[in-house]
PDB file of N, CA and C in Angstrom:
ATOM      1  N   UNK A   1     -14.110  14.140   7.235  1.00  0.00           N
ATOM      2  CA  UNK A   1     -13.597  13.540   6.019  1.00  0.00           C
ATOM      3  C   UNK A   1     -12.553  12.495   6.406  1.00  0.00           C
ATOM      4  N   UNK A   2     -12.655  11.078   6.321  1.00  0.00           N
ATOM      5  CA  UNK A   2     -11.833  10.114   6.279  1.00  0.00           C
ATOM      6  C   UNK A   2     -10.450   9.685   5.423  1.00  0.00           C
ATOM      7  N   UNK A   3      -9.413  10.133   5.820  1.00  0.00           N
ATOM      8  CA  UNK A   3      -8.166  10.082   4.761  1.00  0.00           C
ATOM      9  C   UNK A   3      -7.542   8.692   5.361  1.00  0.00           C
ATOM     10  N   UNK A   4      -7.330   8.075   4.519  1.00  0.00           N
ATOM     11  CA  UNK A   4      -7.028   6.593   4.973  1.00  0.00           C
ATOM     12  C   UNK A   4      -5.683   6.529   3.969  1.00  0.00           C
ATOM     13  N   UNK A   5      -4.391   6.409   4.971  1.00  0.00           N
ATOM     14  CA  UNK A   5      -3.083   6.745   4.332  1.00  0.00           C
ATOM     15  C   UNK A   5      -2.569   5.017   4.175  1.00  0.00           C
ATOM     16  N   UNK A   6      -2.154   4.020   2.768  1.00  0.00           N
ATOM     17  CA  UNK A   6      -1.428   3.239   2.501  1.00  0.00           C
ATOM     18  C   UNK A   6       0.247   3.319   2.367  1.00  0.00           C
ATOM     19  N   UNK A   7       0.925   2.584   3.246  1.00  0.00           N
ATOM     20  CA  UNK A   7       2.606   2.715   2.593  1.00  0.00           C
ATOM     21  C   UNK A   7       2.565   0.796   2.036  1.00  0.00           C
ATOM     22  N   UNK A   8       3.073   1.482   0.845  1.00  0.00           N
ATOM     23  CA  UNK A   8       2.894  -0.275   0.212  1.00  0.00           C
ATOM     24  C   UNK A   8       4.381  -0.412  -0.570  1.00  0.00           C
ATOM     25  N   UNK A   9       4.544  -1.252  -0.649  1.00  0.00           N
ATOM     26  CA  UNK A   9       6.300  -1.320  -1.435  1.00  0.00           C
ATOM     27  C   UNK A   9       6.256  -1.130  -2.831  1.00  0.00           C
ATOM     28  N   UNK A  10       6.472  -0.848  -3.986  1.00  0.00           N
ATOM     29  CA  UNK A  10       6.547  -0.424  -5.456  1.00  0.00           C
ATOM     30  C   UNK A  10       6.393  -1.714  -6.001  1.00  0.00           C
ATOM     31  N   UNK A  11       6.157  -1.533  -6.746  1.00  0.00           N
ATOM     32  CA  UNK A  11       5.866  -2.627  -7.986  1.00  0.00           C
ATOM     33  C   UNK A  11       4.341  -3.397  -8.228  1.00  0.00           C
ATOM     34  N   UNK A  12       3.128  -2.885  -7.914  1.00  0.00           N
ATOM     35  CA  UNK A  12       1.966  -3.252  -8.365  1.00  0.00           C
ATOM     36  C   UNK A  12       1.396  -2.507  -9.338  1.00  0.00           C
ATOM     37  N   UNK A  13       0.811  -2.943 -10.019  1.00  0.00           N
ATOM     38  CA  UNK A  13       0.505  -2.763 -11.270  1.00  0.00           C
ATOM     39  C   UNK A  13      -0.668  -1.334 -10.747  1.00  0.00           C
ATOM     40  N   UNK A  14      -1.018  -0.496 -12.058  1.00  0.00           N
ATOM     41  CA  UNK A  14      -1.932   0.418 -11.513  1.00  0.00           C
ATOM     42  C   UNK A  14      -3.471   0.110 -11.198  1.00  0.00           C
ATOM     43  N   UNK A  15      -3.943  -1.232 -12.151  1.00  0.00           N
ATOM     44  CA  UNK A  15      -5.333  -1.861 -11.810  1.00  0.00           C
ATOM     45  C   UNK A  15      -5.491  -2.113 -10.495  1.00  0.00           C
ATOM     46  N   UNK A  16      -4.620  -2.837  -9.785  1.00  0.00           N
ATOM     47  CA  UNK A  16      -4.053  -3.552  -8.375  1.00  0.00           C
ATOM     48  C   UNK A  16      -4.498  -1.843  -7.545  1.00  0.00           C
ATOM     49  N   UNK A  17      -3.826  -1.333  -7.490  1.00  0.00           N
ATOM     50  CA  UNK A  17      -4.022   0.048  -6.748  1.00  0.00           C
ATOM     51  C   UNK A  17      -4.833   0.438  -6.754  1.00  0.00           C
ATOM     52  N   UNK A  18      -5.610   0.748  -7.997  1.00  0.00           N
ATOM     53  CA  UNK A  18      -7.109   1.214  -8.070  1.00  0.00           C
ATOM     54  C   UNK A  18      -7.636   0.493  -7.766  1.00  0.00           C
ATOM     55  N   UNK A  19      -7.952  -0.889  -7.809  1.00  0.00           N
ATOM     56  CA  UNK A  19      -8.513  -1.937  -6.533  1.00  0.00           C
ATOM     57  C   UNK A  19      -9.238  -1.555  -5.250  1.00  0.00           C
ATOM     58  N   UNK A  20      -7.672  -1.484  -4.660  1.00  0.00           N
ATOM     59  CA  UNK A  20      -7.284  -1.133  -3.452  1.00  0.00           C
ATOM     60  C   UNK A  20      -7.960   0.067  -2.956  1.00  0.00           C
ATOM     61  N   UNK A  21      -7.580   0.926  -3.540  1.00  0.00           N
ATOM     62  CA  UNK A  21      -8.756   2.271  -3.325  1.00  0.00           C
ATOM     63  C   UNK A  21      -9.880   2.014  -2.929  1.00  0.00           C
ATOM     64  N   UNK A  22     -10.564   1.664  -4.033  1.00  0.00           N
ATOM     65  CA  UNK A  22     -11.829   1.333  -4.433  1.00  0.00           C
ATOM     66  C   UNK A  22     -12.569   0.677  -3.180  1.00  0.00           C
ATOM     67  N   UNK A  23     -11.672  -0.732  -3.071  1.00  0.00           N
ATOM     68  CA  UNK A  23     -12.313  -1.309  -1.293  1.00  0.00           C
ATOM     69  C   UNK A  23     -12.075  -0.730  -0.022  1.00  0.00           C
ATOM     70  N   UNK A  24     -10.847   0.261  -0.151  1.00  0.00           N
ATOM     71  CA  UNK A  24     -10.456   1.136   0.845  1.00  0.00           C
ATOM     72  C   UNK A  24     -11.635   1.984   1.306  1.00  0.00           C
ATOM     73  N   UNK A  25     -12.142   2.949   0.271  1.00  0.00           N
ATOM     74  CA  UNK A  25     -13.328   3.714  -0.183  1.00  0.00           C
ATOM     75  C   UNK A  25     -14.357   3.234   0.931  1.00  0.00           C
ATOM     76  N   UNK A  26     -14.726   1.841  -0.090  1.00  0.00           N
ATOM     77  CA  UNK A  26     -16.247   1.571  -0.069  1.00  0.00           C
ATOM     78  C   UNK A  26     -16.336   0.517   1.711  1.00  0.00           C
ATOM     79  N   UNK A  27     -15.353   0.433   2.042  1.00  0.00           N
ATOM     80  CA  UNK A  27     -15.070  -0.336   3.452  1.00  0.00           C
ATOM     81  C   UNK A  27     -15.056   1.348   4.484  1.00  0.00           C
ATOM     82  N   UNK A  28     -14.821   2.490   4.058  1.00  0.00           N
ATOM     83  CA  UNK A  28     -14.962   3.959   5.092  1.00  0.00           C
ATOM     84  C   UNK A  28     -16.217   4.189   4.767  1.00  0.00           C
ATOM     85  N   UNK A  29     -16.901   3.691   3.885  1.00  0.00           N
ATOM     86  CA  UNK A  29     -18.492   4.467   3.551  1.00  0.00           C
ATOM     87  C   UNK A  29     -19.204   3.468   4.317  1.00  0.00           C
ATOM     88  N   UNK A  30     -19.286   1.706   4.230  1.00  0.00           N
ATOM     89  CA  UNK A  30     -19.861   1.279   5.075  1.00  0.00           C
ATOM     90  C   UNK A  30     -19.434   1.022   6.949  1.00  0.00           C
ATOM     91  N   UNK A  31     -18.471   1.540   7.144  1.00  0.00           N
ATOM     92  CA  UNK A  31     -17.586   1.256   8.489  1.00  0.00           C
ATOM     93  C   UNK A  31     -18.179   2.827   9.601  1.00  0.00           C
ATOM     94  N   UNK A  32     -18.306   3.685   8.687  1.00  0.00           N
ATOM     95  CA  UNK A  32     -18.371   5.055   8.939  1.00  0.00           C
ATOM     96  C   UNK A  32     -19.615   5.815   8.950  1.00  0.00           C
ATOM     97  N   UNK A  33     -20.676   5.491   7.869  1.00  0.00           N
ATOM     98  CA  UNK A  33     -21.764   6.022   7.524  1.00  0.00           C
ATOM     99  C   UNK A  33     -21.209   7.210   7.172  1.00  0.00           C
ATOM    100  N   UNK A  34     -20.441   7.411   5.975  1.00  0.00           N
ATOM    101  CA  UNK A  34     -20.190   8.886   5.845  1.00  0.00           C
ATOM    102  C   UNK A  34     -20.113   8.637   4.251  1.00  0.00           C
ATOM    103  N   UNK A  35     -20.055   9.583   3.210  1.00  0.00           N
ATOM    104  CA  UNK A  35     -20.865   9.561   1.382  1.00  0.00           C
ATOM    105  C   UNK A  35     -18.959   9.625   1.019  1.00  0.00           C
ATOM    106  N   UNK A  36     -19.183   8.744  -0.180  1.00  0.00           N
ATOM    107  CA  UNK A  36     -17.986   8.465  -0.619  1.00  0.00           C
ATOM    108  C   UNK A  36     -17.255   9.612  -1.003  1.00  0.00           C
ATOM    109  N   UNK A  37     -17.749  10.785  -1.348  1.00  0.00           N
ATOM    110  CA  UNK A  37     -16.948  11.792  -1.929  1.00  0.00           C
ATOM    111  C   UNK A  37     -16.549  12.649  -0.713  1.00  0.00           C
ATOM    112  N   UNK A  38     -16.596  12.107   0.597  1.00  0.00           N
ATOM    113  CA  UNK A  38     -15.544  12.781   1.633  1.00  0.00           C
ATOM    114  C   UNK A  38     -14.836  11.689   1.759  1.00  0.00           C
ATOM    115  N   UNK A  39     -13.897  10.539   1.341  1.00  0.00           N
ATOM    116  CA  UNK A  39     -12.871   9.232   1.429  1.00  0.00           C
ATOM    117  C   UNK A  39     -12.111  10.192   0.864  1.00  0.00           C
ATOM    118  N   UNK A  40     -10.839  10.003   1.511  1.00  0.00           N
ATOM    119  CA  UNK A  40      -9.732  10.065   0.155  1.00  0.00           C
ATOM    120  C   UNK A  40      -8.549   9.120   0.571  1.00  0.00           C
ATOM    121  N   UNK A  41      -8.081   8.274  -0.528  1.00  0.00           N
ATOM    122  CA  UNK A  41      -7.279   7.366   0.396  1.00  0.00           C
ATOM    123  C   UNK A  41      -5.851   7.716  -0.226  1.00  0.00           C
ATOM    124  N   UNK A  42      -4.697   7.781   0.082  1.00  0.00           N
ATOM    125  CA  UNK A  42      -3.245   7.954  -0.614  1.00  0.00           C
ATOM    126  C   UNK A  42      -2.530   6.853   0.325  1.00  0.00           C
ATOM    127  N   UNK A  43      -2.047   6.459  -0.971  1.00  0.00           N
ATOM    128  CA  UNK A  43      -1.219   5.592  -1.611  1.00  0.00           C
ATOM    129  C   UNK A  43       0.382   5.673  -1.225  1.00  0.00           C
ATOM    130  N   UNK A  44       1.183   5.752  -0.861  1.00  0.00           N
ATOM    131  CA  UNK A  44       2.610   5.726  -0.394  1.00  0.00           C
ATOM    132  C   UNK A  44       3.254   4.926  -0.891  1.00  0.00           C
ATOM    133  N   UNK A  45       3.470   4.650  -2.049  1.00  0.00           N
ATOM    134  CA  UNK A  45       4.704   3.560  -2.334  1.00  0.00           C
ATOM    135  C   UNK A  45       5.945   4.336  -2.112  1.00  0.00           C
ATOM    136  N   UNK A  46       6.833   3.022  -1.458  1.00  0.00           N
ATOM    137  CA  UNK A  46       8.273   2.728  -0.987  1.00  0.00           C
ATOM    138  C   UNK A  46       8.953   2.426  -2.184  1.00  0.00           C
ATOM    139  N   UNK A  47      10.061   2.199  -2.552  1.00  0.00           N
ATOM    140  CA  UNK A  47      10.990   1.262  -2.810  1.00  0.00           C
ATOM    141  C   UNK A  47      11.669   0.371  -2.159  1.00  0.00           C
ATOM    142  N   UNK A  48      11.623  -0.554  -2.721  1.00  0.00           N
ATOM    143  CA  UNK A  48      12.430  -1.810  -1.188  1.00  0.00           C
ATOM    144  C   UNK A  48      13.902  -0.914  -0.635  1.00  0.00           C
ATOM    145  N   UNK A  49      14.559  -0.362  -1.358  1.00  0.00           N
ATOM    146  CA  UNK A  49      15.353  -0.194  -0.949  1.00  0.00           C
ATOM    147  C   UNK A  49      15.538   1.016   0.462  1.00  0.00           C
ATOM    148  N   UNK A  50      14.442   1.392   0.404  1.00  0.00           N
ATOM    149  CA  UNK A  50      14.018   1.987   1.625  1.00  0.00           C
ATOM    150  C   UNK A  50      12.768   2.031   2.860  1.00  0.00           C
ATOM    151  N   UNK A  51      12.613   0.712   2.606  1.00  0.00           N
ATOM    152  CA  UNK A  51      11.581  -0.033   3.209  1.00  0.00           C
ATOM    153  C   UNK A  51      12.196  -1.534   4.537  1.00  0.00           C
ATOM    154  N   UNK A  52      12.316  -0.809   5.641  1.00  0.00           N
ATOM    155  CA  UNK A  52      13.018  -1.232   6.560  1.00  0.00           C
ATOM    156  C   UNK A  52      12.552  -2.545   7.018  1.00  0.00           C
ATOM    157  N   UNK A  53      13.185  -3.748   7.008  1.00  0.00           N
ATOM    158  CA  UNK A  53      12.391  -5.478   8.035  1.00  0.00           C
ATOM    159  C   UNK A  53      13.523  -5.738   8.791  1.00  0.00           C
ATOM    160  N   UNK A  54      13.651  -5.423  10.170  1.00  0.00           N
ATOM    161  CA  UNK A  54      14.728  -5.375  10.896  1.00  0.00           C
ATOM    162  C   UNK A  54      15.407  -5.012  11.021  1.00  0.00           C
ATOM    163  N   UNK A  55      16.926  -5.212  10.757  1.00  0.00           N
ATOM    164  CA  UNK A  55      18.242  -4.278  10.262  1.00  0.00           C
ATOM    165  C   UNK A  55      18.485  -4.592   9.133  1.00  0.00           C
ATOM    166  N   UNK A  56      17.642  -4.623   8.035  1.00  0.00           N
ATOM    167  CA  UNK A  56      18.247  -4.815   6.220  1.00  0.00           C
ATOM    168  C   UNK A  56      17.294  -4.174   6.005  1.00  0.00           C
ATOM    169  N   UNK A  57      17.079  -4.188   4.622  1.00  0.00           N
ATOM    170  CA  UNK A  57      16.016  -3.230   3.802  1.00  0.00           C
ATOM    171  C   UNK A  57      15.207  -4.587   2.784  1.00  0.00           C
ATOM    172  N   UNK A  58      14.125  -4.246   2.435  1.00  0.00           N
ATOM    173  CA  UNK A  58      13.571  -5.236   1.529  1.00  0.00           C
ATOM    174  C   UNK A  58      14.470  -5.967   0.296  1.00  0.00           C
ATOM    175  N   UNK A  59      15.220  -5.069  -0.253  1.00  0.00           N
ATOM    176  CA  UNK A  59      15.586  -5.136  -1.335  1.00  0.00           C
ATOM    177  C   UNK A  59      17.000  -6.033  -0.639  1.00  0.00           C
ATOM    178  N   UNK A  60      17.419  -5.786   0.203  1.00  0.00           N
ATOM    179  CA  UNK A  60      18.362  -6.918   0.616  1.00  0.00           C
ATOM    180  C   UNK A  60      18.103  -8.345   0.850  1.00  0.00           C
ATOM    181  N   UNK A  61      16.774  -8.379   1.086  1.00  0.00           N
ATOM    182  CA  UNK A  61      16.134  -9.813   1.733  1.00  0.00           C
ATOM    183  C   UNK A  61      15.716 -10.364   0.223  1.00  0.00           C
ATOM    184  N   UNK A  62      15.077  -9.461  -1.004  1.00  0.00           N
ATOM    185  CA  UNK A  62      15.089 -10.333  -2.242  1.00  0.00           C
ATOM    186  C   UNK A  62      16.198 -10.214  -2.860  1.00  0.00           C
ATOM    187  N   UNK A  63      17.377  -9.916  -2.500  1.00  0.00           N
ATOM    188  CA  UNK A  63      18.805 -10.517  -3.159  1.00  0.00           C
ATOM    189  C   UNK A  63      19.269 -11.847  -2.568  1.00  0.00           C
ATOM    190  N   UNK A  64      19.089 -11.693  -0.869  1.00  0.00           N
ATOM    191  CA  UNK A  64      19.411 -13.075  -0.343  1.00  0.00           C
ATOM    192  C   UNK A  64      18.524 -13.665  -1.201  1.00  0.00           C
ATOM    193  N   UNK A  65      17.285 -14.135  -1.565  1.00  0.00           N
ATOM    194  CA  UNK A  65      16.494 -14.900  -2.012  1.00  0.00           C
ATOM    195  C   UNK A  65      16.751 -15.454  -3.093  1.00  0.00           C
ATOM    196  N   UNK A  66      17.041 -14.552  -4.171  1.00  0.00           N
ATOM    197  CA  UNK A  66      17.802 -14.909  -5.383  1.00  0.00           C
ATOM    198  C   UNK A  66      18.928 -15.577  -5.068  1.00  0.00           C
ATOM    199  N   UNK A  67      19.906 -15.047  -4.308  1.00  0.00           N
ATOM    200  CA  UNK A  67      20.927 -16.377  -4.271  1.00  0.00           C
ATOM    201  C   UNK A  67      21.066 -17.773  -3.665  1.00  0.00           C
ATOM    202  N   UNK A  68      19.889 -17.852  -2.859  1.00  0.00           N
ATOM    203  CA  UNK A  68      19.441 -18.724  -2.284  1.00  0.00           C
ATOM    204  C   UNK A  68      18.576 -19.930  -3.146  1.00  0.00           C
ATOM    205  N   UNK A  69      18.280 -19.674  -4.499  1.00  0.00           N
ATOM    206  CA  UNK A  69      17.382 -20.553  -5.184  1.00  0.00           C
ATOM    207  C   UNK A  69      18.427 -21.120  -6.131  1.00  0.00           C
TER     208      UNK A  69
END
């Protein structure tokens, strides 16, 4: 059974996710030769604020940004 684990940062809409699944899915059924109802894929959303890019956190890099425009 193929468990295919996403960490993605918060804020996409739920269509967007189910998307994502969906090609996640159907990319282990043709990659694998194995029947879709052994996929299971989970989803991991972060919050920026704990979602590490160097020594700051996401949510620090879109505050610089905002003050930067």
């Amino acid at each position: 059974m193929p468990i295919i684990t996403v960490n993605l940062l918060t804020g996409r809409d739920a269509s967007k996710k189910k998307a994502l699944i969906r090609e996640l899915a159907d990319a282990a059924v043709r990659a694998l030769d194995v029947p879709i109802a052994s996929v299971r894929v989970i989803l991991n959303e972060v919050p920026p604020e704990q979602w590490g890019i160097g020594n700051e956190t996401k949510a620090d890099q879109v505050a610089k940004a905002e003050l930067e425009k």
